[in-house]
Protein backbone atom coordinates (compact mmCIF):
# COMPACT_ATOMS: atom_id res chain seq x y z
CA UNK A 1 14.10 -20.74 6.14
CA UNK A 2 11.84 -17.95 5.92
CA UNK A 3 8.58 -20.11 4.33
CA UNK A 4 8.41 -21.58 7.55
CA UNK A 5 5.85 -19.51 8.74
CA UNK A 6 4.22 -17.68 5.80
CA UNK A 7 1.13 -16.14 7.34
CA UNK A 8 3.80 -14.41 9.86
CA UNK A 9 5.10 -12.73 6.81
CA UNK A 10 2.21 -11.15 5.24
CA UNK A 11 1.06 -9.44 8.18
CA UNK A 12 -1.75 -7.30 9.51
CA UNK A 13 -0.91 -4.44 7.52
CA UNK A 14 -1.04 -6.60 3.97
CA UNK A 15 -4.67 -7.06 3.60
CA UNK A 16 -5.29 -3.32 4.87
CA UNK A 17 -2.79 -2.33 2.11
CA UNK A 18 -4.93 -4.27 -0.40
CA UNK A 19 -7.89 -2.36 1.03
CA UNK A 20 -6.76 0.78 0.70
CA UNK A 21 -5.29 0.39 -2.62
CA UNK A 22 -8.66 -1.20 -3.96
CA UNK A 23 -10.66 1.85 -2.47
CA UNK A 24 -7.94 4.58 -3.98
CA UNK A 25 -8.86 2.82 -7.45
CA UNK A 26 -12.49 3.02 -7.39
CA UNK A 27 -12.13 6.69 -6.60
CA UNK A 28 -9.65 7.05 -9.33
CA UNK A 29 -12.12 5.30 -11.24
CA UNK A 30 -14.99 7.43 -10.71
CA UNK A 31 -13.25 10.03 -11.34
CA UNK A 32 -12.47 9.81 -14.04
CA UNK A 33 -15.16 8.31 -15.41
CA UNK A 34 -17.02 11.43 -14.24
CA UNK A 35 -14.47 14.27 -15.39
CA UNK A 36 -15.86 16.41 -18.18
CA UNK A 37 -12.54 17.58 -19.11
CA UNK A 38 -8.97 17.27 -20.31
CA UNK A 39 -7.28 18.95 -16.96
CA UNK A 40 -10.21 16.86 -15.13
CA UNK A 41 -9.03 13.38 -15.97
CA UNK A 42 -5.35 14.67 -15.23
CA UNK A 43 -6.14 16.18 -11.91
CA UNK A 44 -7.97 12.53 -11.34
CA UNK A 45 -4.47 10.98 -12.17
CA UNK A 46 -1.93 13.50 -9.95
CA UNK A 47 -4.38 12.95 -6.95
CA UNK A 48 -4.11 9.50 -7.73
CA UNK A 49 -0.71 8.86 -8.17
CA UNK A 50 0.34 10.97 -4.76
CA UNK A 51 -2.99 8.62 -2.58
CA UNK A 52 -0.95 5.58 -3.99
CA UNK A 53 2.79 6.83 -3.47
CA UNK A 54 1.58 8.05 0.15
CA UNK A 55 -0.05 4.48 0.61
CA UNK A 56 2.69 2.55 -0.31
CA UNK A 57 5.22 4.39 1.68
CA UNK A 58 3.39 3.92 4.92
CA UNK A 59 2.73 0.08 3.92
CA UNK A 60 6.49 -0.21 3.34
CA UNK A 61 7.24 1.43 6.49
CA UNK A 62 4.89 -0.96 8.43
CA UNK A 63 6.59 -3.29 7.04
CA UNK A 64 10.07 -2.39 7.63
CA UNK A 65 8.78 -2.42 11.32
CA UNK A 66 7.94 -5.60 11.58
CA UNK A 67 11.23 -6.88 9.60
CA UNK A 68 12.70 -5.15 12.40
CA UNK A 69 11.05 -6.53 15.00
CA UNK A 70 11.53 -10.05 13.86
CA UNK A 71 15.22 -9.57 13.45
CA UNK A 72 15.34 -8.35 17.08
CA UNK A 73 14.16 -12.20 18.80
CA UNK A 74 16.77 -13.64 16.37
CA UNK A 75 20.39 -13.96 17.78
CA UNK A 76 23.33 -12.92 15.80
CA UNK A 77 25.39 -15.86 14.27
């Protein structure tokens, strides 16, 4: 039922999720990479952790939206 139209369910919002998670990574990266210290590389990994948690929940959201607005055209059986 719902593979019938694939590319509908991936959305707009899934390849700007994979964006943004690819560019939080090659900060976190750098960062760490770059840190000179023991509190450095765990600052890297807090910042980190609340750029992804923040990403995902607004990619979830988006995509609770557009659940939504597919249920809406479908009638109620």
């Amino acid at each position: 039922m719902y593979n019938d139209h694939p590319l509908r369910l991936m959305g707009s919002s899934a390849g700007s999720y994979a964006r943004g998670v690819a560019a939080i990574h090659r900060k976190y990266q750098s960062a760490i990479k770059h840190a000179r210290t023991r509190q450095a590389v765990l600052n890297a990994y807090w910042k980190h952790k609340k750029e992804s948690e923040n990403l995902l929940a607004k990619h979830l959201k988006d995509e609770m939206g557009e659940v939504k607005r597919i249920k809406a055209k479908m009638e109620y059986r």
